[in-house]
C-alpha atoms as a PDB file:
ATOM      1  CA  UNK A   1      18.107-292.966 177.735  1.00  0.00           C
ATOM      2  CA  UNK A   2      15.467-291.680 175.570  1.00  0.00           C
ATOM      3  CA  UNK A   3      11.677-292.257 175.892  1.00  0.00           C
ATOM      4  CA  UNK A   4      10.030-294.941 174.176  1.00  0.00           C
ATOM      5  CA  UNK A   5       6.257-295.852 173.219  1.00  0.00           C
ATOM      6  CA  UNK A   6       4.804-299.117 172.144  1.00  0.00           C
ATOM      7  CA  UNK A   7       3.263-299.325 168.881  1.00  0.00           C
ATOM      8  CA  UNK A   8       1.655-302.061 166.398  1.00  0.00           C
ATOM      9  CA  UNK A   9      -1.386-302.263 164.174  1.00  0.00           C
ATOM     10  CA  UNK A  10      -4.537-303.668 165.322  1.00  0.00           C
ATOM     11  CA  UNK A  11      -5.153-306.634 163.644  1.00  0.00           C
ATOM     12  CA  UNK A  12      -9.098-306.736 162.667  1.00  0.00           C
ATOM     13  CA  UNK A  13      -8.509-303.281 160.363  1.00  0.00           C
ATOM     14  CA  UNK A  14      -4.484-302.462 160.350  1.00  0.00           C
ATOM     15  CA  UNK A  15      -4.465-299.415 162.074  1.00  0.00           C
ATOM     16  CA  UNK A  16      -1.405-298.093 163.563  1.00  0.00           C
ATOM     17  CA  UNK A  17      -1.884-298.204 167.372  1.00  0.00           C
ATOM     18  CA  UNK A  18      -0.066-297.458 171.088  1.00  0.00           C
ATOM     19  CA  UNK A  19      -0.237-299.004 173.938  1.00  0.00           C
ATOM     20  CA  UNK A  20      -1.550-296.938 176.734  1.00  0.00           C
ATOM     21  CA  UNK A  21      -0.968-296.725 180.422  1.00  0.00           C
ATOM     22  CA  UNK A  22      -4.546-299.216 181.133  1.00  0.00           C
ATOM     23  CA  UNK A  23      -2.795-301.768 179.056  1.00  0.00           C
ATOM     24  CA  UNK A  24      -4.929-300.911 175.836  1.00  0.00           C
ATOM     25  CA  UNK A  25      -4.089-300.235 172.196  1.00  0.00           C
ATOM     26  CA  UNK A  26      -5.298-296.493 171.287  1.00  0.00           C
ATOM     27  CA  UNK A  27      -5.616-294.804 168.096  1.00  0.00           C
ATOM     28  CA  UNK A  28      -4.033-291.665 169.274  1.00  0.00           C
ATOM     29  CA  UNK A  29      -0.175-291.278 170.383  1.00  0.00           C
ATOM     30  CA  UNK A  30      -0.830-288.844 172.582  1.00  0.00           C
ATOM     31  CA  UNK A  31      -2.420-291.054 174.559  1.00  0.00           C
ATOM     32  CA  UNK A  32       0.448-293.644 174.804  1.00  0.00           C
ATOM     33  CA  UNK A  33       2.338-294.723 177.798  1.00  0.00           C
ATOM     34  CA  UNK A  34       6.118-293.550 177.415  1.00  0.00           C
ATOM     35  CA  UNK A  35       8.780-295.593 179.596  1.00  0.00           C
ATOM     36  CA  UNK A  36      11.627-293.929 180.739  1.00  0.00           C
ATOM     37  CA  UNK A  37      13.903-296.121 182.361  1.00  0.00           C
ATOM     38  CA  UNK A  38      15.549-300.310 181.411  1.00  0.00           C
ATOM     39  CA  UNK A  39      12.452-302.369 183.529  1.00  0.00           C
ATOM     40  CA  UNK A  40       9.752-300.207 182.000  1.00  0.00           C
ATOM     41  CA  UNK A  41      11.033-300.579 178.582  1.00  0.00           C
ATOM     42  CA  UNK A  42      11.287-304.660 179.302  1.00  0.00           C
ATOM     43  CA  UNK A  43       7.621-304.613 180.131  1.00  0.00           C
ATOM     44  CA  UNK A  44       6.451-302.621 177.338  1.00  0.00           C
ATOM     45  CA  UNK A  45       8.611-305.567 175.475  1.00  0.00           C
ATOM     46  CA  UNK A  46       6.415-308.405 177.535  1.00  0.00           C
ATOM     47  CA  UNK A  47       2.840-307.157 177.083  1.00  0.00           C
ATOM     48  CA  UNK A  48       3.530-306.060 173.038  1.00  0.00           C
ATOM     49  CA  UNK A  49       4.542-310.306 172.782  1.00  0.00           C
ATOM     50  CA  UNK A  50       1.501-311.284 174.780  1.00  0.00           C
ATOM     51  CA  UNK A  51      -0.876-309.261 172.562  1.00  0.00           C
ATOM     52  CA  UNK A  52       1.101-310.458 169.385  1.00  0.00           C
ATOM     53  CA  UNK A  53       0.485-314.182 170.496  1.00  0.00           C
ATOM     54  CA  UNK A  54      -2.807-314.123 170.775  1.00  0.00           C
ATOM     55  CA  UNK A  55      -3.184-311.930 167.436  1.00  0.00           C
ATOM     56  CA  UNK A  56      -4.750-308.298 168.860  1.00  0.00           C
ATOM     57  CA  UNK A  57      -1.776-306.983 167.388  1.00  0.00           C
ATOM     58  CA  UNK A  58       0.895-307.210 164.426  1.00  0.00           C
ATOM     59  CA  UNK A  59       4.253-305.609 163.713  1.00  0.00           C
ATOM     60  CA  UNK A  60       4.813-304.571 167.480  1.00  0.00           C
ATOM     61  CA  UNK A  61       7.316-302.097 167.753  1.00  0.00           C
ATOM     62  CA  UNK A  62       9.271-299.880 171.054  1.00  0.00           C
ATOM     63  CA  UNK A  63       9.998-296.186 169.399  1.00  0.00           C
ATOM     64  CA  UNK A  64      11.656-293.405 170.554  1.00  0.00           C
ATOM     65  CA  UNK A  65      10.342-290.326 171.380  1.00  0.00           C
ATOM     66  CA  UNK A  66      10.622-287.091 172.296  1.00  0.00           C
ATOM     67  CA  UNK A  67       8.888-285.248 175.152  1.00  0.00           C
ATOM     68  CA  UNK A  68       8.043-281.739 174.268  1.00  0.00           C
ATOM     69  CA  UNK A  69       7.880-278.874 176.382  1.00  0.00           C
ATOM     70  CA  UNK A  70       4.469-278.339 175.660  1.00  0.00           C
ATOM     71  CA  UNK A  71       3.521-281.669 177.101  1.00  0.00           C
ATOM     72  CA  UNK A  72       3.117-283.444 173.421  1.00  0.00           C
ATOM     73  CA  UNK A  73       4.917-287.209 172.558  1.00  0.00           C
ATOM     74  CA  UNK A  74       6.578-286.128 169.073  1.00  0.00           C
ATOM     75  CA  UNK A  75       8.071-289.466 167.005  1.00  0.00           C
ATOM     76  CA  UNK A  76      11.379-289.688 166.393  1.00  0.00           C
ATOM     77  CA  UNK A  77      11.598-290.969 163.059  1.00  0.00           C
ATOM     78  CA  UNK A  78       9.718-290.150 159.979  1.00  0.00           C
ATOM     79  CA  UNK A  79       8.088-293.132 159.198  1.00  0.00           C
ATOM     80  CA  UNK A  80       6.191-292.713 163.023  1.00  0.00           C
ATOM     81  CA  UNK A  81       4.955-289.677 162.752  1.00  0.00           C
ATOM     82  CA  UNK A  82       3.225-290.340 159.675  1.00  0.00           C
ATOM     83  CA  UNK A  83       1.783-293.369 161.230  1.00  0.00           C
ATOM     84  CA  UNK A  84       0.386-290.967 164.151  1.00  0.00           C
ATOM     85  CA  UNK A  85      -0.848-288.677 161.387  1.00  0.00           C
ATOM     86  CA  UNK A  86      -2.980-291.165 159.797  1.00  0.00           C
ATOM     87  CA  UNK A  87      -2.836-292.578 155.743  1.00  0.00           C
ATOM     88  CA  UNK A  88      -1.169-290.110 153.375  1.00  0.00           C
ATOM     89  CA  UNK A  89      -4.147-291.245 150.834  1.00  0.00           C
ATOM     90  CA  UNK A  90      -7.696-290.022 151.059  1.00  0.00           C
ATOM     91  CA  UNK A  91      -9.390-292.924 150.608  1.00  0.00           C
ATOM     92  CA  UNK A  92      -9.415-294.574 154.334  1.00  0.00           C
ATOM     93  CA  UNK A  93     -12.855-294.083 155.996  1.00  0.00           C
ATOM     94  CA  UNK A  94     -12.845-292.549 159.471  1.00  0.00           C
ATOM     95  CA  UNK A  95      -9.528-290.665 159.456  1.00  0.00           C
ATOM     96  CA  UNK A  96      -9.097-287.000 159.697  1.00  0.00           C
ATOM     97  CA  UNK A  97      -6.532-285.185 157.455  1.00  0.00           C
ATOM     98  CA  UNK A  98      -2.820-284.816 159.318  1.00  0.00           C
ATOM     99  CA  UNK A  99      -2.628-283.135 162.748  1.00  0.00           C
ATOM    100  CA  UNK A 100      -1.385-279.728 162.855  1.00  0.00           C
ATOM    101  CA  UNK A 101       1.024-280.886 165.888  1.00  0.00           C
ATOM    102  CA  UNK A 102       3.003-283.061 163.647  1.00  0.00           C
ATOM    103  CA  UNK A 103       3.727-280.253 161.293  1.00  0.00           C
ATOM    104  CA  UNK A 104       7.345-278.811 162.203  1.00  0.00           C
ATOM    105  CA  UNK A 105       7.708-275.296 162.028  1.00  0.00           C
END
């Protein structure tokens, strides 16, 4: 089985967020709780519906990722790491430009 994160966007300004292991939504993926195994997967599941229903989050998601050897959560798809990268416009205020440890060599 692979590894899997919780994402979504926050609701009040969109951005792409994970769920870490106090149960909050963080900006940064590295900071994400990654399950491992059937139950912890089911839970990620429960609390990304709970904070749906009460609208702290939209377009809740479980993605796979890898664990490097170097300790770092790398997205498995595309379209995830550019969401842990941040816009690939200018124009957002408070974003950074992409992080060098999404950059394959």
């Amino acid at each position: 089985m692979s590894a899997k994160v919780l994402t979504a966007n926050r609701l009040t300004d969109g951005l792409a967020v994970w769920l870490d292991a106090n149960g909050r939504w963080v900006e940064d993926l590295q900071h994400a709780l990654v399950a491992r195994h059937d139950a912890a997967i089911a839970s990620l599941e429960d609390i990304g519906k709970r904070d749906f229903s009460v609208n702290k989050v939209v377009d809740v998601n479980i993605i796979d990722v890898e664990e490097r050897p170097d300790g770092r959560i790398w997205p498995a798809r595309l379209r995830e790491r550019i969401r842990a990268e941040g816009p690939t416009i200018p124009y957002a205020a408070g974003y950074h430009a992409a992080k060098p440890e999404f950059v394959e060599a």
